[in-house]
Protein backbone atom coordinates (compact mmCIF):
# COMPACT_ATOMS: atom_id res chain seq x y z
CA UNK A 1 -13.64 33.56 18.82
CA UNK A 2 -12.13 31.55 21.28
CA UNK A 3 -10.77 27.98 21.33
CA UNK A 4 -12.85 26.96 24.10
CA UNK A 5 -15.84 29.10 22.31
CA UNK A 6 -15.08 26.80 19.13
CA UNK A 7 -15.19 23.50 20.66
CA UNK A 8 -18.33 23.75 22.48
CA UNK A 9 -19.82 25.05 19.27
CA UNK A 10 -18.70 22.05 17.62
CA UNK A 11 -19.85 19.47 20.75
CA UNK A 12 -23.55 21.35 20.10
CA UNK A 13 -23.40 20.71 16.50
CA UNK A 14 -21.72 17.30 16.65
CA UNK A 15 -24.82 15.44 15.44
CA UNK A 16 -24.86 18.00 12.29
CA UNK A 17 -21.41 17.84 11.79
CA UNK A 18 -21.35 14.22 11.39
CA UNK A 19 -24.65 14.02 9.29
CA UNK A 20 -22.51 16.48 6.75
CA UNK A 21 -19.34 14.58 6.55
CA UNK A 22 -21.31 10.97 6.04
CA UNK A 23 -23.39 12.79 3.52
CA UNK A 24 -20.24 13.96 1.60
CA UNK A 25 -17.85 10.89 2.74
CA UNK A 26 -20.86 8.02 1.56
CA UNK A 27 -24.26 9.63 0.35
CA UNK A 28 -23.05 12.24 -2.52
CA UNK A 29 -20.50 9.74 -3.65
CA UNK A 30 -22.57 6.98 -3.67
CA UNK A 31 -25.39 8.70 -5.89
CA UNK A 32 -22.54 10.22 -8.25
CA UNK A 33 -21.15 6.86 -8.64
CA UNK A 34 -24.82 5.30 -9.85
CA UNK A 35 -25.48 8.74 -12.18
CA UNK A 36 -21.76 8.17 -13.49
CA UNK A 37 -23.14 4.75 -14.39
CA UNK A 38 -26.39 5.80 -16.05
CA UNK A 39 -24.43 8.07 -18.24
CA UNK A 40 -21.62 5.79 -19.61
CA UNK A 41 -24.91 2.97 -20.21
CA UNK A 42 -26.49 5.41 -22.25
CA UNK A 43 -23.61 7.00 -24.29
CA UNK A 44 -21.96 3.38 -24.57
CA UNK A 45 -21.83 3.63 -28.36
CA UNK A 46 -19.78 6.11 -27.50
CA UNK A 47 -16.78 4.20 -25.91
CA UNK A 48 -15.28 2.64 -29.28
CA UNK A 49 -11.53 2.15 -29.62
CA UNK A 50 -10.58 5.57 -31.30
CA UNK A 51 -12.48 7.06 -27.85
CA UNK A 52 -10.33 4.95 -25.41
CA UNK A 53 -7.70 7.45 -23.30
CA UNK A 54 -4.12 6.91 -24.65
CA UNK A 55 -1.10 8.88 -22.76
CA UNK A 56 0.99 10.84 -24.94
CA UNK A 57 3.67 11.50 -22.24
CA UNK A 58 4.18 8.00 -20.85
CA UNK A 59 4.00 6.20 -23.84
CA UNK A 60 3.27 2.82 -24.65
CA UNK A 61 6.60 1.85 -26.60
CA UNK A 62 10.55 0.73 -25.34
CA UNK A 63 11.19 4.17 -24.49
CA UNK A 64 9.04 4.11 -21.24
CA UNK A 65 10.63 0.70 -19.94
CA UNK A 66 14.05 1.47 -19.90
CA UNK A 67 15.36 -1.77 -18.67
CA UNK A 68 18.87 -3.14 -18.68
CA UNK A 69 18.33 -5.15 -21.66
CA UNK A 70 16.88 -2.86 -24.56
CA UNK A 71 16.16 -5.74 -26.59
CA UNK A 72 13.69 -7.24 -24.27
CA UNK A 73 11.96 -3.69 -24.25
CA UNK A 74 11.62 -3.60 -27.64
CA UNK A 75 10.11 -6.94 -27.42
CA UNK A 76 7.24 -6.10 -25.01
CA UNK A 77 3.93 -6.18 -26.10
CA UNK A 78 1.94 -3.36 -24.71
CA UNK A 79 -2.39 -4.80 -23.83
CA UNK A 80 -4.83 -2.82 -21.63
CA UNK A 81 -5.25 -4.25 -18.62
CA UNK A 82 -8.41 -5.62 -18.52
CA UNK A 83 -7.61 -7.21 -21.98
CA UNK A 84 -4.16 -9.48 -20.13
CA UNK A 85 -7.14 -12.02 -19.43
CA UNK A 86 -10.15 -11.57 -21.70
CA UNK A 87 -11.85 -14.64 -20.05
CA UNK A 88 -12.14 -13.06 -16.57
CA UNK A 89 -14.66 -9.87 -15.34
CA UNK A 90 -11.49 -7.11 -14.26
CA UNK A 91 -11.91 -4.32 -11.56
CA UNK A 92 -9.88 -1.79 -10.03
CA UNK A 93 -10.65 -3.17 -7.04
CA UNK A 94 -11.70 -6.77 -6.98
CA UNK A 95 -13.74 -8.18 -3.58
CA UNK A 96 -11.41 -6.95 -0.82
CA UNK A 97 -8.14 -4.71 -0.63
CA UNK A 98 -5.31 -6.98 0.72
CA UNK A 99 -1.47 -7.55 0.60
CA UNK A 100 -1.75 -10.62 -1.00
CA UNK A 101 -2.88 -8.62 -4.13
CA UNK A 102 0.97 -7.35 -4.28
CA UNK A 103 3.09 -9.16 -6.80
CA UNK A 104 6.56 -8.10 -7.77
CA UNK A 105 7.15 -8.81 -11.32
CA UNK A 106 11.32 -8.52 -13.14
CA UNK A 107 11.70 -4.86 -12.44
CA UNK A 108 13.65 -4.54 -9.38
CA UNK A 109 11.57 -2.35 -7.42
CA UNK A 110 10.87 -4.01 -4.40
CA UNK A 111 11.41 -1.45 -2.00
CA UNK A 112 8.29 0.04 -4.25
CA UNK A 113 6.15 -2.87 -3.93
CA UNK A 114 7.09 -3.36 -0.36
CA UNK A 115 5.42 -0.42 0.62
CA UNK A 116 2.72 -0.97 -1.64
CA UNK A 117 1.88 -3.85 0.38
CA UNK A 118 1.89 -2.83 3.80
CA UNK A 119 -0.58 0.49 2.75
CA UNK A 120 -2.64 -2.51 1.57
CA UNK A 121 -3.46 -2.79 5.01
CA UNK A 122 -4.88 0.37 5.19
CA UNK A 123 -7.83 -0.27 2.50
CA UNK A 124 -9.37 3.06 2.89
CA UNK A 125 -5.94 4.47 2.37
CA UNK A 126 -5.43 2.95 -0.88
CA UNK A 127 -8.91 4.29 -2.63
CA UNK A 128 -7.65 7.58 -0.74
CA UNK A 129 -4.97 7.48 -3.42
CA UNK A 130 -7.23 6.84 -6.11
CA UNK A 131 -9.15 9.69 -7.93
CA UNK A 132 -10.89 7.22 -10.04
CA UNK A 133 -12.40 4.78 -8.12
CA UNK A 134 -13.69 1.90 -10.11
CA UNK A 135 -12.55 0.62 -14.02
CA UNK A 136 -12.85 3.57 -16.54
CA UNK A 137 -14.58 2.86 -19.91
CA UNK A 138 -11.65 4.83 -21.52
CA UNK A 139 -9.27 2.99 -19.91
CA UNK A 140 -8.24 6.92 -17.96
CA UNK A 141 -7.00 6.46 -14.28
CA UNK A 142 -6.11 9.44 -12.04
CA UNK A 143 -4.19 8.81 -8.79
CA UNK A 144 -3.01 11.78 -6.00
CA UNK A 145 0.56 11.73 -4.74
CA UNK A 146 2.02 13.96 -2.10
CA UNK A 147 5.28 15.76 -3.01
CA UNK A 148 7.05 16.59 0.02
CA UNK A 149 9.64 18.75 -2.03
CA UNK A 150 6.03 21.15 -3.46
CA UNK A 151 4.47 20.76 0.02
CA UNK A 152 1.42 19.65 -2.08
CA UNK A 153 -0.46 16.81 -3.70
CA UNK A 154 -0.26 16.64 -7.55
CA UNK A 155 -2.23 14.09 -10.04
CA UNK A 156 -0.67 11.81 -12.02
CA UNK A 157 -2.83 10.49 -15.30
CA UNK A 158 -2.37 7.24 -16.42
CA UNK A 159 -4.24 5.10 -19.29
CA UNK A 160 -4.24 1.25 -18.74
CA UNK A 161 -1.68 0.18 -21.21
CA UNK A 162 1.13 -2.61 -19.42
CA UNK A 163 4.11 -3.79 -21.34
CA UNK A 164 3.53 -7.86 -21.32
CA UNK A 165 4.70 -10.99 -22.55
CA UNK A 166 3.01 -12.77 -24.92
CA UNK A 167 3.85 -16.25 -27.47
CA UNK A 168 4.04 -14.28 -30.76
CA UNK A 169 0.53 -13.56 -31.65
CA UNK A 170 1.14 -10.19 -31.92
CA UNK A 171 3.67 -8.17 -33.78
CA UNK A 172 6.65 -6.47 -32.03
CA UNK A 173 5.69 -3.33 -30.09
CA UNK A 174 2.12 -3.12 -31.52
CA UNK A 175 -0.45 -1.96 -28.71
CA UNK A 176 -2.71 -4.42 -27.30
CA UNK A 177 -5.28 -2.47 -27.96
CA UNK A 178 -7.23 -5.37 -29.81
CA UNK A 179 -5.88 -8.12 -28.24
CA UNK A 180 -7.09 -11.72 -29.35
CA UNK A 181 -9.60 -13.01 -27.99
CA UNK A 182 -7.77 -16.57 -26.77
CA UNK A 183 -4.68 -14.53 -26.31
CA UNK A 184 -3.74 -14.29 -22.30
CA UNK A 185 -0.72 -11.71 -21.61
CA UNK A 186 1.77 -11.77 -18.62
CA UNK A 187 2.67 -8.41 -16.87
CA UNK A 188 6.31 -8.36 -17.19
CA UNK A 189 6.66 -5.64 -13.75
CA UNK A 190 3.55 -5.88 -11.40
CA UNK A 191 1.72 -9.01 -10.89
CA UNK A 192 -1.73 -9.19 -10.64
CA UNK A 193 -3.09 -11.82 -7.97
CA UNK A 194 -6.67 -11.65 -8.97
CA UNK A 195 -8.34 -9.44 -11.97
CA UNK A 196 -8.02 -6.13 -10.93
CA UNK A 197 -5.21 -3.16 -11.71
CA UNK A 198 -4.68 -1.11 -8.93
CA UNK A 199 -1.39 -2.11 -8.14
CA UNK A 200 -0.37 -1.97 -11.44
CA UNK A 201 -1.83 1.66 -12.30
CA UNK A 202 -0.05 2.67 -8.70
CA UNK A 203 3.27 1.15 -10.30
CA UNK A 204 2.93 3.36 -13.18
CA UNK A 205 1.91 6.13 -11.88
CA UNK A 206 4.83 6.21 -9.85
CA UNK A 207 6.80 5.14 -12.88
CA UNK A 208 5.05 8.15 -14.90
CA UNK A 209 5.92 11.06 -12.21
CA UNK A 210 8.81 10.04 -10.27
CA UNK A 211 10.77 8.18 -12.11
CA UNK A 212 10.84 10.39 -15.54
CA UNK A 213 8.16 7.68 -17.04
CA UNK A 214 10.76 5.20 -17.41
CA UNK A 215 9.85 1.87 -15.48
CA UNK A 216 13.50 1.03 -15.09
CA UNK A 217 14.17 4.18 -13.28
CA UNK A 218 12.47 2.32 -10.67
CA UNK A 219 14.60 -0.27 -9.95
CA UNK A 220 17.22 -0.50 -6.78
CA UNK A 221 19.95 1.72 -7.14
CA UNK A 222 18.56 3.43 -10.60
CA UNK A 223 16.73 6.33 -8.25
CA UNK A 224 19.68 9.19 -7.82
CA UNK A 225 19.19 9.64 -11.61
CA UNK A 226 15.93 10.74 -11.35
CA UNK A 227 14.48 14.31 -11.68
CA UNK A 228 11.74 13.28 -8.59
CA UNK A 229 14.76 11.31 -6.92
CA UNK A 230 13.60 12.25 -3.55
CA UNK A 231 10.27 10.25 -3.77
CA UNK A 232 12.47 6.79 -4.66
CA UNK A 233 13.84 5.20 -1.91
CA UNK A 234 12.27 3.31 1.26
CA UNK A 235 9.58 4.84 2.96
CA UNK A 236 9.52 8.01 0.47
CA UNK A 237 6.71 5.55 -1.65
CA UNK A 238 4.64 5.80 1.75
CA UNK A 239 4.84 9.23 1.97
CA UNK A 240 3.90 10.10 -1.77
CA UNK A 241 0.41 7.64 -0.84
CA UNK A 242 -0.09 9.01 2.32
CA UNK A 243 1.34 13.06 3.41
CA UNK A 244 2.56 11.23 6.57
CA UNK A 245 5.80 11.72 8.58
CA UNK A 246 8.52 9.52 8.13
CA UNK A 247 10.85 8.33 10.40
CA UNK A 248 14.09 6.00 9.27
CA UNK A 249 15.79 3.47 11.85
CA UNK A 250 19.44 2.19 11.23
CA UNK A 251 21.89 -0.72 12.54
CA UNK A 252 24.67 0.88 13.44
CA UNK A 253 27.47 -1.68 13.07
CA UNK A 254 30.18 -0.19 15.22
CA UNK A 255 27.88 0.31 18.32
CA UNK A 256 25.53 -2.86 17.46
CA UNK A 257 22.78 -0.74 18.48
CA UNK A 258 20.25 1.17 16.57
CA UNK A 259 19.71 4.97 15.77
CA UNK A 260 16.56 6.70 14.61
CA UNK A 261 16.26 10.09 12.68
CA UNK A 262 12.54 11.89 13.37
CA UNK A 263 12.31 15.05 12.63
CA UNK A 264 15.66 16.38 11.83
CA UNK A 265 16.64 14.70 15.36
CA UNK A 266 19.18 12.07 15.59
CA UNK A 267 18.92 9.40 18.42
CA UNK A 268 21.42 6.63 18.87
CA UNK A 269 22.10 3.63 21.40
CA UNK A 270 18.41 1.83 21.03
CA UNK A 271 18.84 -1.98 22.37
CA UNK A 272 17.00 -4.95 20.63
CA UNK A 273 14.48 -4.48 23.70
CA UNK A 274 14.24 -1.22 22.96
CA UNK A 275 13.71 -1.65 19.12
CA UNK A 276 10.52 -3.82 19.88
CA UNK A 277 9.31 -1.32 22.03
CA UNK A 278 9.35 1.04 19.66
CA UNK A 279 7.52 -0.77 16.76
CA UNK A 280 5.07 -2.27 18.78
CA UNK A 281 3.97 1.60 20.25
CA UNK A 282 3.77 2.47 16.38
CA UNK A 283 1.83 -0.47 14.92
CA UNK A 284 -0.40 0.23 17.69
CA UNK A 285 -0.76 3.46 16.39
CA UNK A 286 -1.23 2.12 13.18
CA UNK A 287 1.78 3.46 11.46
CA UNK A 288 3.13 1.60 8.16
CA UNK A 289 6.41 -0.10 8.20
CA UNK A 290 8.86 -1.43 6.31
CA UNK A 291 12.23 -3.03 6.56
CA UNK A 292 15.86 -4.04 4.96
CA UNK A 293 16.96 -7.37 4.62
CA UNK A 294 21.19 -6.87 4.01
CA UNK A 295 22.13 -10.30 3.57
CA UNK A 296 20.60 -13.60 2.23
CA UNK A 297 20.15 -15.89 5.25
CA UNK A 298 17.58 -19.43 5.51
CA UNK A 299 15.03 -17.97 3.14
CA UNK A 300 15.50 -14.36 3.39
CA UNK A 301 17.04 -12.47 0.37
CA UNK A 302 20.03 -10.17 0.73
CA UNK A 303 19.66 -6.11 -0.58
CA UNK A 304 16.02 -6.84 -0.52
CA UNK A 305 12.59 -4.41 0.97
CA UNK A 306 10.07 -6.21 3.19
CA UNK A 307 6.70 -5.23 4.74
CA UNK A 308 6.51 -5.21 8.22
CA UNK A 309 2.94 -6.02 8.91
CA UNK A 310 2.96 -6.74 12.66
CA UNK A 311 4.33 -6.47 15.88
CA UNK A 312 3.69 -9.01 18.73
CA UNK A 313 4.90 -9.49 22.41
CA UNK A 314 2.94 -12.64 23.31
CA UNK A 315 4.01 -15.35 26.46
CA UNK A 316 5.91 -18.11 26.08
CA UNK A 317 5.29 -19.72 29.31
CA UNK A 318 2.42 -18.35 31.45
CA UNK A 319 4.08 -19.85 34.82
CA UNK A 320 7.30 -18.79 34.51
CA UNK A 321 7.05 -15.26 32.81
CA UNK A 322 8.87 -15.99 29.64
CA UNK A 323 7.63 -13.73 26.59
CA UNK A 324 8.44 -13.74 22.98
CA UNK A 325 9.08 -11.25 20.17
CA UNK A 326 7.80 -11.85 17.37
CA UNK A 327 7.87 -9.76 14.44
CA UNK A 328 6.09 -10.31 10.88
CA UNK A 329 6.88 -9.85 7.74
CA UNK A 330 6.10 -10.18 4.29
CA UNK A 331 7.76 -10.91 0.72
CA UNK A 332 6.59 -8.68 -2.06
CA UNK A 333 7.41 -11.40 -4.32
CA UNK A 334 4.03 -13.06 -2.48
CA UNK A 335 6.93 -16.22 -1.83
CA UNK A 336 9.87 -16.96 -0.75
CA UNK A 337 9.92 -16.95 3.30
CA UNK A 338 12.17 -16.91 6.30
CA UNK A 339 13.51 -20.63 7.32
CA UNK A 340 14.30 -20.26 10.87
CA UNK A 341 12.54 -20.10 14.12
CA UNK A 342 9.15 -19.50 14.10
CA UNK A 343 8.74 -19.85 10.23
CA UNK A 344 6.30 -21.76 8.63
CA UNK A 345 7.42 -25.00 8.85
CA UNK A 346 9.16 -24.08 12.49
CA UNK A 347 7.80 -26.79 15.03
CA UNK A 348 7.10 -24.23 17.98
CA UNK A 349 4.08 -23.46 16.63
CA UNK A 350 2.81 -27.14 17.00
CA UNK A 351 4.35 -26.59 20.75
CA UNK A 352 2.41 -23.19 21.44
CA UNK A 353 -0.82 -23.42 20.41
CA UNK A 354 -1.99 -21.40 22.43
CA UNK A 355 0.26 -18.31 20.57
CA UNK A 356 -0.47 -19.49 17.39
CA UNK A 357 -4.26 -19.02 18.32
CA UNK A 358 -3.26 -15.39 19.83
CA UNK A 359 -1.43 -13.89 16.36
CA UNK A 360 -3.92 -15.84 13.88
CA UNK A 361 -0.70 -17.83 12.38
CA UNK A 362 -1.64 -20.08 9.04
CA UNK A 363 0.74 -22.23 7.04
CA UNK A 364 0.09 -20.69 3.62
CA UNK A 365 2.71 -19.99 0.94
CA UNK A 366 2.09 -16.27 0.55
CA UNK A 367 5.40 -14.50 1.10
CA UNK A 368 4.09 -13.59 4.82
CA UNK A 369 5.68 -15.01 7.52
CA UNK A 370 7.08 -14.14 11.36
CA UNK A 371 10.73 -14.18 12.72
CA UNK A 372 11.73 -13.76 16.50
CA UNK A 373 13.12 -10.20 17.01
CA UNK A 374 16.50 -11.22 17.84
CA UNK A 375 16.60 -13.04 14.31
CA UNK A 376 14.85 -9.82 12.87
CA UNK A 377 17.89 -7.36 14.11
CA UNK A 378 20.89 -9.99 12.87
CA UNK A 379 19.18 -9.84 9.17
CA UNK A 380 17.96 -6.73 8.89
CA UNK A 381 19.80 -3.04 8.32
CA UNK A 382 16.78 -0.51 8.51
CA UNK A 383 13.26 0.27 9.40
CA UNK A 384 11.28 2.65 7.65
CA UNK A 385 8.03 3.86 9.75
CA UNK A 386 5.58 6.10 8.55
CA UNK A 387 2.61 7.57 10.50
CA UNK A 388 -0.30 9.14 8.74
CA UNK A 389 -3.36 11.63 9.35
CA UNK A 390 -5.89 8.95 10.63
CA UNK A 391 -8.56 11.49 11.09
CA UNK A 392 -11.83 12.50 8.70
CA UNK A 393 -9.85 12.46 5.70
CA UNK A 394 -9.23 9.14 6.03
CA UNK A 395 -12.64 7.67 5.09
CA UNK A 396 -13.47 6.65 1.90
CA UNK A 397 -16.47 4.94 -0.43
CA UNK A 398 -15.96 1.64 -1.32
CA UNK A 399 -18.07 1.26 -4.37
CA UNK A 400 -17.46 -2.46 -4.60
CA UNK A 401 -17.92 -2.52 -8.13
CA UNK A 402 -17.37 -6.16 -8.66
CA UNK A 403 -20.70 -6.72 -6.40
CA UNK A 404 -24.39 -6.44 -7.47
CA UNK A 405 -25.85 -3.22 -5.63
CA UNK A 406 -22.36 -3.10 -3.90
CA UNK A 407 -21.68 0.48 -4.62
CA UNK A 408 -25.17 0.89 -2.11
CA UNK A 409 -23.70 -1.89 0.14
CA UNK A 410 -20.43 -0.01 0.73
CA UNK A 411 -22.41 2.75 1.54
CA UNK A 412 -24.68 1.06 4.19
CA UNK A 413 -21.86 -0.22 5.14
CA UNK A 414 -19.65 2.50 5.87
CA UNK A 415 -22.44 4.48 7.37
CA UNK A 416 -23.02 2.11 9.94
CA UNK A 417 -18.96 1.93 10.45
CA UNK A 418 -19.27 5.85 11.44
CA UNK A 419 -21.92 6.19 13.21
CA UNK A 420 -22.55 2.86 15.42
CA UNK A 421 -18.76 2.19 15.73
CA UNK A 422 -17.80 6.17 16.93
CA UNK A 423 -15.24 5.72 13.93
CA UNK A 424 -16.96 9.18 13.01
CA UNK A 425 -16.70 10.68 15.86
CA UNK A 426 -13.57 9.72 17.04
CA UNK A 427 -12.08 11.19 13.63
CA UNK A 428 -13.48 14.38 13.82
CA UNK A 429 -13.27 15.35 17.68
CA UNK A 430 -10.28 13.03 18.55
CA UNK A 431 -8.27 12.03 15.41
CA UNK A 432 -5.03 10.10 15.16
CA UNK A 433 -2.27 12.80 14.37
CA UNK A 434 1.40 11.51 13.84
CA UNK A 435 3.25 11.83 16.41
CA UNK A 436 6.15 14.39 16.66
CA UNK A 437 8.72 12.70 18.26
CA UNK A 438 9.58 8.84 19.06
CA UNK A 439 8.19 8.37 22.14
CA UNK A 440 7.35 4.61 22.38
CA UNK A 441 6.80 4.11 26.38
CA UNK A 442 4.28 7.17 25.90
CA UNK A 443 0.26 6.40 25.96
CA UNK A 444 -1.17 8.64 23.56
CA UNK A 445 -4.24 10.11 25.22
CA UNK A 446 -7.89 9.53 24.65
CA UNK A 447 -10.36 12.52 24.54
CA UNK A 448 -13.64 9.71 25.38
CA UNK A 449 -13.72 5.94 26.46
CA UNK A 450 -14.79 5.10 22.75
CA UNK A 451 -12.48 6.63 20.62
C-alpha cells in the first residue's frame, strides 16, 4: 500500500483512531487504576511488614551511599519514605507536578537534579517515566530509562527505603522500617518540597542503574568511574527520561563565540545574538534545557548545573525599538539566585511593568530567577538542549491520587484536553518530532491551523 493510500485511510478513520488511543491513553487506565484499588482494600491484611518490597541489589546499608566520608554513611539511618513524616498523607505525586518540587540535598549531583527540574515542566513526561504511577502498598516502584548505548528502554526497580538523618532514636544503620511514630527523618540527598517521592525514587533509580547503586557515584566528577558512565553527565539524565536527541553548546574561549555539536556535526562562530536565537526557536519547540555556571559571580555558584526554564525577547521601549533578552533560570538547590540585573531584587522590574506583566515575574525565594543574555553568556560555559518525541506517546493518566475521585477527574480531564483542545489530533496526524539539525531561523511547519 501506498503512502498516500495510508494517510487517507487514516483521515477516514481519524474519529476511530482517536476514540482507541483515549480509550487506552485515559479509559483502560483509569478503570485498572480503581480495580488495582479494590484489590489491595480487600487483601489489606495482606500488606504487613514481612510483605513490604525490600531490594536486595541496592541495598539499604553504607555500601549503597558511597560518600566521601564513610563514617557519615555508616551513620545514616535508612526510613521508607512515606514514614520521613508520619504526621502528613504522602503520594508519589502530590497536587501538581512542578520544579519547585526539586530539592538538592549533600550529594553533589546537581547536574542530576538540574535536569530533573526542567522535565518537571513537562508533567506528562515525568509519569511517562514512571511505571508505577501512584504510592505502592509494598513500598515497590518501577521507573523506564532509555539507554542510548542498548538502543532500548530498560526498568529499574526500586523499594522506598532513603538513607536519612535522624536525633538518635534509632540505632546505627537499622532500617526505618518501623519508624517512631513522633520520629520525623531528613533526606540526606533529595529533598522533598511537599509529601510525595518521586524525585527521590527518580534519584535512586538513577543511583541504582547508572551509577553501580552507589549514591556517591553520582556526584560531579565521580561519573567516569561508572560502568553506565555514559548516562552521567549534563543532558545524558534528559535523555535516559525522555529517548530524545541531545544537542551540547560550548563557550569557546579563544574565539569568544559559541559552538554546537548536533548530530555528529560540529558548528562554530555563533554570536550572543545568535545564541538567543537559537534557544528561543527550541523552547518554542518545547525542548528541555539546561546550563553551566563556571564561575561564582553576585549569587550564582561556580562548577554548578542550572535549569533553563525560559527564553524571552520582550521590548524595552515600544517607541524607540529597544528589546531585551532575557533568559531564566533556576537553582536546584530551590535558593540561592542571581544578584544582578534583572534579579529579584533588580529595580527594572518596578521600571517595566509592563514586561514584568508579559513573562509572569514574582519576587519569591525559590531558586528561579532571570538574567539578561549578555550576563547569561559571561557566567555560563555550556548549554545542554534536548528535544523529545512530543507526539501520542506523550500522553499520560494523571490519577491524582491525593484527590477524592481524582483518578476519574484526571480522566475527564485529559479527555477533554484531547479531544476539545486538538491535543489528540495534533499528536497523532501532526506530532512534534525533534528536529535533525539546528536550524533556529527555520518555522517548523504546521499540517492544520490547530495543531
Amino acid at each position: 500500500m501506498s503512502g498516500g493510500c495510508k494517510k487517507v485511510l487514516k483521515i477516514i478513520f481519524c474519529p476511530l483512531v482517536l476514540i482507541y488511543y483515549s480509550f487506552t491513553i485515559y479509559l483502560f487506565p483509569c478503570i485498572g487504576t480503581y480495580l488495582g484499588r479494590a484489590f489491595r482494600g480487600l487483601f489489606s491484611c495482606c500488606f504487613c511488614n514481612c510483605c513490604r518490597y525490600t531490594d536486595d541489589e541496592m541495598k539499604a546499608d553504607a555500601s549503597s551511599i558511597c560518600s566521601e566520608n564513610p563514617e557519615d554513611d555508616r551513620k545514616a539511618v535508612w526510613v521508607r519514605m512515606p514514614e520521613i513524616d508520619k504526621s502528613q498523607k504522602w503520594a508519589l505525586f502530590s497536587k501538581k507536578i512542578d520544579p519547585s518540587d526539586v530539592g538538592q540535598g549533600a550529594l553533589g549531583d546537581c547536574w542530576l537534579m538540574s535536569q530533573i527540574a526542567v522535565l518537571a515542566t513537562r508533567p506528562d513526561m515525568v509519569r511517562k517515566v514512571f511505571i508505577t504511577q501512584e504510592r505502592s502498598v509494598r513500598g515497590k516502584y518501577q521507573i523506564r530509562l532509555w539507554d542510548c548505548e542498548l538502543s532500548k528502554h530498560v526498568i529499574v526497580t526500586v523499594d522506598d527505603y532513603v538513607p536519612c538523618r535522624s536525633d538518635g532514636v534509632k540505632s546505627v544503620g537499622e532500617r526505618g522500617g518501623t519508624a517512631a511514630a513522633n520520629t520525623t527523618y531528613s533526606p540526606l540527598f533529595a529533598q522533598p518540597q511537599g509529601p510525595e517521592m518521586w524525585v527521590m525514587l527518580l534519584e535512586k533509580a538513577y543511583a541504582k542503574y547508572c551509577a553501580d547503586m552507589k549514591y556517591g557515584n553520582l556526584r560531579g566528577g565521580a561519573s567516569h568511574t561508572t560502568r553506565k558512565a555514559h548516562m552521567i553527565g549534563m543532558g545524558d539524565a534528559l535523555r535516559a527520561f525522555t529517548g530524545g536527541n541531545a544537542i551540547n553548546v560550548r563557550y569557546d574561549e579563544g574565539s569568544k563565540t559559541w559552538e554546537t555539536w548536533a548530530n555528529g556535526v560540529k558548528k562554530k562562530g555563533i554570536s550572543n545574538e545568535e545564541l538567543h536565537g537559537i534557544l528561543l526557536a527550541y523552547v518554542k519547540h518545547g525542548a528541555l534545557m539546561t546550563a553551566c555556571c563556571d564561575k561564582s559571580t553576585n549569587g550564582l555558584v561556580g562548577n554548578h548545573a542550572y535549569s533553563i526554564m525560559d527564553v524571552k525577547d520582550v521590548s524595552l521601549s515600544f517607541f524607540e525599538g529597544k528589546r531585551v533578552q532575557l533568559v531564566r533560570l533556576r537553582n536546584p538547590w530551590g535558593g540561592g539566585e542571581w544578584k544582578g540585573a534583572w534579579s529579584d531584587s533588580d529595580s527594572k522590574w518596578k521600571e517595566h511593568a509592563d514586561i514584568k506583566k508579559e513573562v509572569g515575574w514574582t519576587n519569591a525565594e525559590d531558586g528561579a530567577f532571570y538574567m539578561e543574555l549578555s550576563d547569561f553568556a559571561g557566567a555560563f560555559t555550556s548549554v545542554q538542549i534536548l528535544e523529545y518525541d512530543q507526539g501520542i506517546d506523550s500522553f499520560t493518566l494523571d490519577v491524582r491520587e491525593d484527590e477524592t475521585c481524582g483518578t476519574t477527574k484526571g480522566c475527564c480531564g485529559g479527555c477533554c484536553t484531547f479531544w476539545g483542545l486538538c491535543r489528540g489530533c495534533g499528536a497523532v496526524y501532526c506530532p512534534q518530532e525533534p528536529s535533525k539539525e539546528l536550524r533556529p531561523a527555520e518555522k517548523r511547519k504546521k499540517c492544520c491551523g490547530c495543531c
